[in-house]
N, C-alpha and C. Protein backbone atom coordinates (compact mmCIF):
# COMPACT_ATOMS: atom_id res chain seq x y z
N UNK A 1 -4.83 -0.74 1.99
CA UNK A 1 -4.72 -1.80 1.00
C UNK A 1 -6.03 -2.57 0.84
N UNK A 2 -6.50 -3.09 1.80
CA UNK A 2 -8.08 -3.84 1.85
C UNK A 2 -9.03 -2.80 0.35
N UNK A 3 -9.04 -1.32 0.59
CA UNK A 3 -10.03 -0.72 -0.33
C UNK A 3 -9.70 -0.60 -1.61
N UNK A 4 -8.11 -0.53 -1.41
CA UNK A 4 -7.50 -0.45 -2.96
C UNK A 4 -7.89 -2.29 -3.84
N UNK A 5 -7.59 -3.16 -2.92
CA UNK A 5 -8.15 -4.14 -3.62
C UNK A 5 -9.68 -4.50 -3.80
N UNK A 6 -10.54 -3.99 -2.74
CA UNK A 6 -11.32 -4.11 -3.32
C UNK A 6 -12.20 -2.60 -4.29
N UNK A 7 -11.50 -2.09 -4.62
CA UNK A 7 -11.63 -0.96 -6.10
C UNK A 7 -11.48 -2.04 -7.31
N UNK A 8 -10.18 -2.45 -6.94
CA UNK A 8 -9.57 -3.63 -7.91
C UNK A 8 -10.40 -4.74 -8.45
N UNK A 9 -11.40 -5.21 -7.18
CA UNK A 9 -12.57 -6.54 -7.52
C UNK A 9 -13.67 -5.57 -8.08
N UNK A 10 -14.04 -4.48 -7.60
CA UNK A 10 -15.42 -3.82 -8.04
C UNK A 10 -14.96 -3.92 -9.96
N UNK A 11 -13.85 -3.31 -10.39
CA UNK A 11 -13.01 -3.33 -11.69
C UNK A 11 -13.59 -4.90 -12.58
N UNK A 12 -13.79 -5.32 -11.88
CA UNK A 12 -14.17 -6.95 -12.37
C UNK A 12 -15.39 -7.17 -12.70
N UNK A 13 -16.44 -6.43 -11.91
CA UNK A 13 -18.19 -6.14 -12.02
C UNK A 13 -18.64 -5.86 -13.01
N UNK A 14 -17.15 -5.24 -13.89
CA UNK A 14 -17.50 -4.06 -14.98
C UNK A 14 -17.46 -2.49 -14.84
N UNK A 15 -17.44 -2.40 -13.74
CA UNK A 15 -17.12 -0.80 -13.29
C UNK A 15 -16.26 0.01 -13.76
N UNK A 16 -15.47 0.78 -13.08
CA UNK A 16 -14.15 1.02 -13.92
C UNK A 16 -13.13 -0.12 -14.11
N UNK A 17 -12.12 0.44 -15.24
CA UNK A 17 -11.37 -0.62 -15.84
C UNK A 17 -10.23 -0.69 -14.91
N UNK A 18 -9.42 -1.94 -14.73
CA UNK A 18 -8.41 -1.71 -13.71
C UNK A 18 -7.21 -1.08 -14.46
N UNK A 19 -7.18 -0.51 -15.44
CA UNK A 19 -6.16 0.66 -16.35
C UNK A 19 -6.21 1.76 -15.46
N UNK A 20 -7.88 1.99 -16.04
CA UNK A 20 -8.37 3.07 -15.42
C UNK A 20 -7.85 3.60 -14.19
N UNK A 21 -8.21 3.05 -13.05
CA UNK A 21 -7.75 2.67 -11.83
C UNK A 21 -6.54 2.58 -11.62
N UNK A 22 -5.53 2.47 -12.24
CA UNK A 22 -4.68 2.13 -11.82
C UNK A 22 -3.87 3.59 -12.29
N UNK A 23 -4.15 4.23 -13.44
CA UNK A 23 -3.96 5.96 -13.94
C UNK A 23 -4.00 6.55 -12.84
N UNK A 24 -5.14 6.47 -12.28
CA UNK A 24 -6.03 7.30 -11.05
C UNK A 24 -5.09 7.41 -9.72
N UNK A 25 -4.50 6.49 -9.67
CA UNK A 25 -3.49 6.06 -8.62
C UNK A 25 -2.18 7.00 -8.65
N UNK A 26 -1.87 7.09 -9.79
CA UNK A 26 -0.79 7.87 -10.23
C UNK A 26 -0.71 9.34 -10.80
N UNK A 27 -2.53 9.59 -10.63
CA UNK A 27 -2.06 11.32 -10.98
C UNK A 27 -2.21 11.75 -9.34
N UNK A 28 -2.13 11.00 -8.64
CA UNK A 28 -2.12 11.88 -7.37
C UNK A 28 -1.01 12.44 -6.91
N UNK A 29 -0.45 13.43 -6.22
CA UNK A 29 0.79 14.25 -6.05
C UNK A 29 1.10 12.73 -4.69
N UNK A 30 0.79 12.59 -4.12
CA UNK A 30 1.92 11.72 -2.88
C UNK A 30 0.40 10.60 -3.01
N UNK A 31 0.83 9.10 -3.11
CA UNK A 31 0.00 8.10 -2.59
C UNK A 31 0.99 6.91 -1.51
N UNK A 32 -0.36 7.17 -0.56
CA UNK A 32 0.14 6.73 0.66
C UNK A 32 -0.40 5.22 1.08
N UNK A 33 -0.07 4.11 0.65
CA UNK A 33 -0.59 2.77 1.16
C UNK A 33 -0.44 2.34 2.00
N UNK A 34 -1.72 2.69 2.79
CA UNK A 34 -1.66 1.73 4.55
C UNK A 34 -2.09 0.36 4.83
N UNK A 35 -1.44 0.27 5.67
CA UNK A 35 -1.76 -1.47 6.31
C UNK A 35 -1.84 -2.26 5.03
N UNK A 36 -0.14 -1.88 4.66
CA UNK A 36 -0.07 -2.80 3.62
C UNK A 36 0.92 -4.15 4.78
N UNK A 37 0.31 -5.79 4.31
CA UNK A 37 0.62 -6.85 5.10
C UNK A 37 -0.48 -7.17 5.28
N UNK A 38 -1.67 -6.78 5.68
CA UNK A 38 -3.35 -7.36 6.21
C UNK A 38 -3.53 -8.04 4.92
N UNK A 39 -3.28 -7.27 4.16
CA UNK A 39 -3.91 -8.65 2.53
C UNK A 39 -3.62 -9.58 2.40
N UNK A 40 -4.77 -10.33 1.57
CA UNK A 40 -4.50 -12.36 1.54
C UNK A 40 -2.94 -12.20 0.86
N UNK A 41 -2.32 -11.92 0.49
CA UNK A 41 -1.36 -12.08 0.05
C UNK A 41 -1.00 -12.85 -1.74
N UNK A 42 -2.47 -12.97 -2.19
CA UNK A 42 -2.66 -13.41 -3.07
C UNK A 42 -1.16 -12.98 -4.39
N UNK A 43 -0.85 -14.13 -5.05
CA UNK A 43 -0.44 -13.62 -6.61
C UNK A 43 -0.94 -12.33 -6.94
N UNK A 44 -2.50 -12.34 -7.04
CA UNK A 44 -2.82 -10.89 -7.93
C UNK A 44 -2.49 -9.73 -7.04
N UNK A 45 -2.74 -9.83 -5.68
CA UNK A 45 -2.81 -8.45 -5.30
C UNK A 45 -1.10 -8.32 -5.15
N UNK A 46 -0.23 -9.27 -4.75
CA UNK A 46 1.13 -8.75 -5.31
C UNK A 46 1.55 -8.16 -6.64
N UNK A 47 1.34 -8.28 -7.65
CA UNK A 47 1.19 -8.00 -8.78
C UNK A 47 -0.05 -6.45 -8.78
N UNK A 48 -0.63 -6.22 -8.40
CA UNK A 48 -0.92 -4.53 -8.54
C UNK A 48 -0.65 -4.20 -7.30
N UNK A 49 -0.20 -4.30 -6.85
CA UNK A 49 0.67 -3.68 -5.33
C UNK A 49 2.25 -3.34 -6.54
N UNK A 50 2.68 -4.37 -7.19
CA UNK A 50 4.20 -4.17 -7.63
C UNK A 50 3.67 -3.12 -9.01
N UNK A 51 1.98 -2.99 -9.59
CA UNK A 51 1.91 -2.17 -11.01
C UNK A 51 2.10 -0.95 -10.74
N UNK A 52 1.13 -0.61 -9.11
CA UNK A 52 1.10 0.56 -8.38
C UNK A 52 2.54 1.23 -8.38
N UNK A 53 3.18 0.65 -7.57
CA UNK A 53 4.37 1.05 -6.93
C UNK A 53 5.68 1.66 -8.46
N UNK A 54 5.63 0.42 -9.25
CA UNK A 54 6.47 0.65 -10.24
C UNK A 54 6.10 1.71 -11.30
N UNK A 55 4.41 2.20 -11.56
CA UNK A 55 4.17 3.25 -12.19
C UNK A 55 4.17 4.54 -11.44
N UNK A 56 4.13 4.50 -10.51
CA UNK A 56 4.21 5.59 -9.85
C UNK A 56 6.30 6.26 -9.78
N UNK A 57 6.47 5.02 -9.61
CA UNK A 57 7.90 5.73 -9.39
C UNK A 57 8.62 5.92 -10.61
N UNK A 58 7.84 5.38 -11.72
CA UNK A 58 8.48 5.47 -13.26
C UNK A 58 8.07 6.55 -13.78
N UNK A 59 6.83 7.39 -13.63
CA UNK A 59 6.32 8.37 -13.43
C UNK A 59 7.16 9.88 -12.32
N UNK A 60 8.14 9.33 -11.68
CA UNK A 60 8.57 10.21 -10.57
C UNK A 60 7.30 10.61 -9.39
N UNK A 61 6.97 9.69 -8.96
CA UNK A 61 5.80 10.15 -8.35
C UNK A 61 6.07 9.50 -6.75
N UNK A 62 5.90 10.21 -5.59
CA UNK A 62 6.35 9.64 -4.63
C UNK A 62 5.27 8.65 -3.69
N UNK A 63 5.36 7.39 -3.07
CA UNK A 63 4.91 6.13 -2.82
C UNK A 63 5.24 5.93 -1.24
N UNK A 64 3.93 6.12 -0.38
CA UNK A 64 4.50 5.81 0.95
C UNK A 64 4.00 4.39 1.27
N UNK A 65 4.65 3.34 1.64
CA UNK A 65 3.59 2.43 2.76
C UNK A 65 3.87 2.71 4.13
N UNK A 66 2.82 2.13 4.66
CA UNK A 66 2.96 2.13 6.10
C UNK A 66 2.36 0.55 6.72
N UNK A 67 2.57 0.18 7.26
CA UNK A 67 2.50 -1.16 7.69
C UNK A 67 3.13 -1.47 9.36
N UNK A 68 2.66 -2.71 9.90
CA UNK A 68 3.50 -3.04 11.20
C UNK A 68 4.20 -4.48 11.30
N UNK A 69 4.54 -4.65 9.74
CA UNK A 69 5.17 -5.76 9.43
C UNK A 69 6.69 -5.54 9.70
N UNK A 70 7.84 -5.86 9.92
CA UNK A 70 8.79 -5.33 10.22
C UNK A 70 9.59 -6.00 8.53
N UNK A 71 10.72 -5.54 8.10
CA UNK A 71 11.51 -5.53 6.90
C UNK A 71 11.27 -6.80 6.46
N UNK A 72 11.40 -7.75 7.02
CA UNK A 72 11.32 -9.18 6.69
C UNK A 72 10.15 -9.40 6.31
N UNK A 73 8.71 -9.49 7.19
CA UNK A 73 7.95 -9.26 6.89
C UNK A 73 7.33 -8.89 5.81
N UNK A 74 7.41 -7.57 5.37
CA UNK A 74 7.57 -6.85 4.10
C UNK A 74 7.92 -7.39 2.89
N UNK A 75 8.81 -7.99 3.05
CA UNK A 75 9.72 -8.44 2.00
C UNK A 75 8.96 -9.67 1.95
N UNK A 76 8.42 -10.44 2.77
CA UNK A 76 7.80 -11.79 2.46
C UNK A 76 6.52 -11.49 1.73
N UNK A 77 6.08 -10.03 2.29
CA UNK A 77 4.37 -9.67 1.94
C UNK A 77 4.16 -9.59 0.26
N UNK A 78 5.36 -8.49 0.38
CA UNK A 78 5.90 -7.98 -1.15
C UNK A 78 6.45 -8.18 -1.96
N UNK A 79 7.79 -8.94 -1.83
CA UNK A 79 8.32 -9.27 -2.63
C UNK A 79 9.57 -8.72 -3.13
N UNK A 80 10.75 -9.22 -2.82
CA UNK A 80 11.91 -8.26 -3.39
C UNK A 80 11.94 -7.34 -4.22
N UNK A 81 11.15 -7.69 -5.20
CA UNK A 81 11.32 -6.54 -6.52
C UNK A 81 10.57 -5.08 -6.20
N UNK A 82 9.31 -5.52 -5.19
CA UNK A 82 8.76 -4.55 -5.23
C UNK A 82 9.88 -3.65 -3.87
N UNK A 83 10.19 -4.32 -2.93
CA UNK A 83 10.83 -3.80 -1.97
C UNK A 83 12.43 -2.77 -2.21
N UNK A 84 13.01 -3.64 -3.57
CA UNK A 84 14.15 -3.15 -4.10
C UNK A 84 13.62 -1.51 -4.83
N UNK A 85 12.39 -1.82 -5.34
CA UNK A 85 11.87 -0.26 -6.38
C UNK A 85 11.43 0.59 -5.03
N UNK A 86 11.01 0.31 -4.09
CA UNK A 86 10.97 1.28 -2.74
C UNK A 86 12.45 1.76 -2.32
N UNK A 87 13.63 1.19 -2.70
CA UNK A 87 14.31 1.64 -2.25
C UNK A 87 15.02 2.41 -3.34
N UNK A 88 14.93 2.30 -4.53
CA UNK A 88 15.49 3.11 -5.20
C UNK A 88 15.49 4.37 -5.19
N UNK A 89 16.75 5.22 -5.56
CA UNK A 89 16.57 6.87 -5.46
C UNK A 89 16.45 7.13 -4.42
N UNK A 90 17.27 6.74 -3.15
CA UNK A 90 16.57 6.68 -1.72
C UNK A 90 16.07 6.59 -1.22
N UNK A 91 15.26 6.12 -1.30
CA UNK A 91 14.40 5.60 -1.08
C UNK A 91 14.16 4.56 0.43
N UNK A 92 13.76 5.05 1.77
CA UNK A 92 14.37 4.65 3.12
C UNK A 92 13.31 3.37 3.82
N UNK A 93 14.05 2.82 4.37
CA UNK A 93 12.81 2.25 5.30
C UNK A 93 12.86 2.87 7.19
N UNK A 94 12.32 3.32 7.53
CA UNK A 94 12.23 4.29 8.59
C UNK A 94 11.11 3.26 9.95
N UNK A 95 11.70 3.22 11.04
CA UNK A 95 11.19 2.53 11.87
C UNK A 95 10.35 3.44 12.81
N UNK A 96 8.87 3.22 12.96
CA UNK A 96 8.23 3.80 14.09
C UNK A 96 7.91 2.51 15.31
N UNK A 97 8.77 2.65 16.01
CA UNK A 97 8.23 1.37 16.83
C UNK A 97 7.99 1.83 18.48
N UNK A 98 6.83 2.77 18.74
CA UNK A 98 6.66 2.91 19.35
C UNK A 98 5.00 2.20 20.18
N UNK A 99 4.44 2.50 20.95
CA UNK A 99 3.17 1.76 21.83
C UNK A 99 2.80 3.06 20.72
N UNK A 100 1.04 1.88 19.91
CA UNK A 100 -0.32 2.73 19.26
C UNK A 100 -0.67 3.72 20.49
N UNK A 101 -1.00 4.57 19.60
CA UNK A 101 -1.60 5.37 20.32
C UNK A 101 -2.90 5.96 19.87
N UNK A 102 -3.59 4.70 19.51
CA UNK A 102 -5.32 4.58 19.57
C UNK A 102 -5.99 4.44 20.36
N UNK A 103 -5.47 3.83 21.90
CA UNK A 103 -6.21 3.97 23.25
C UNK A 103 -6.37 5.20 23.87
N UNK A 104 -5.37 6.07 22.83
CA UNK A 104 -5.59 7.41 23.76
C UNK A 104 -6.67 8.51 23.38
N UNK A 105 -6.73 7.85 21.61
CA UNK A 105 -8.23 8.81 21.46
C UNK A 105 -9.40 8.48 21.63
N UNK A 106 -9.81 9.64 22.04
CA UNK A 106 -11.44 9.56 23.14
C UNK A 106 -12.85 9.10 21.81
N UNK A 107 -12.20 9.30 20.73
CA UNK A 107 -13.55 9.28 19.77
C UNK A 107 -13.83 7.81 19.70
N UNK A 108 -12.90 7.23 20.01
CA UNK A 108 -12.84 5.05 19.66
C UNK A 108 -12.55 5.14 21.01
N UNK A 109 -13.48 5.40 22.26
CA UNK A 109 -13.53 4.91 23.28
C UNK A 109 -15.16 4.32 23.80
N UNK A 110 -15.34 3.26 24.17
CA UNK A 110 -16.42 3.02 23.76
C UNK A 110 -17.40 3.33 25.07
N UNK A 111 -18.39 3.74 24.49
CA UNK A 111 -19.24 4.60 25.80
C UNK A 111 -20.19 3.49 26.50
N UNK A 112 -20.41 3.13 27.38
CA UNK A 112 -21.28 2.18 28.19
C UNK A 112 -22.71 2.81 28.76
């Protein structure tokens, strides 16, 4: 989420248009939004978090987040409407709540 919004501010520079951008989002076969909850939580970025989500699934296009906000959470981040269009068409909420397992890879271990 952090890069998708800031695609979203570069859109503002004059760069690409946030239309544009926001098309781009939706011809992809599966889009997967991580560490969605880290964002300021701003009005705007709720609002293309809910353009994302709702063109994609109006489109038939399938929409993952992933986050370590738990349902409530979520729902405070996002916003019912957007949380209700995640669930449509079955749309599940599926719990991984297990210990990260980023201490265990050796590449982000830091060498002394």
């Amino acid at each position: 989420i952090p890069d998708l919004m800031l695609r979203v501010r570069e859109c503002y520079d004059g760069g690409q248009s946030e239309a544009s951008l926001l098309d781009d989002l939706c011809k992809v076969d599966l889009l997967v939004l991580d560490e969605v909850g880290i964002q300021r939580g701003s009005s705007g970025e709720k609002v293309i978090l809910n353009q994302v989500i709702d063109r994609r699934l109006s489109s038939m296009r399938p929409v993952g987040v992933l986050t370590n906000l738990n349902h409530e959470g979520l729902l405070d981040s996002l916003g019912a409407r957007v949380i209700d269009r995640l669930q449509m068409d079955g749309g599940m909420w599926v719990n991984f709540d297990w210990e990260s397992y980023r201490k265990n890879v050796s590449h982000l271990r830091i060498v002394k």
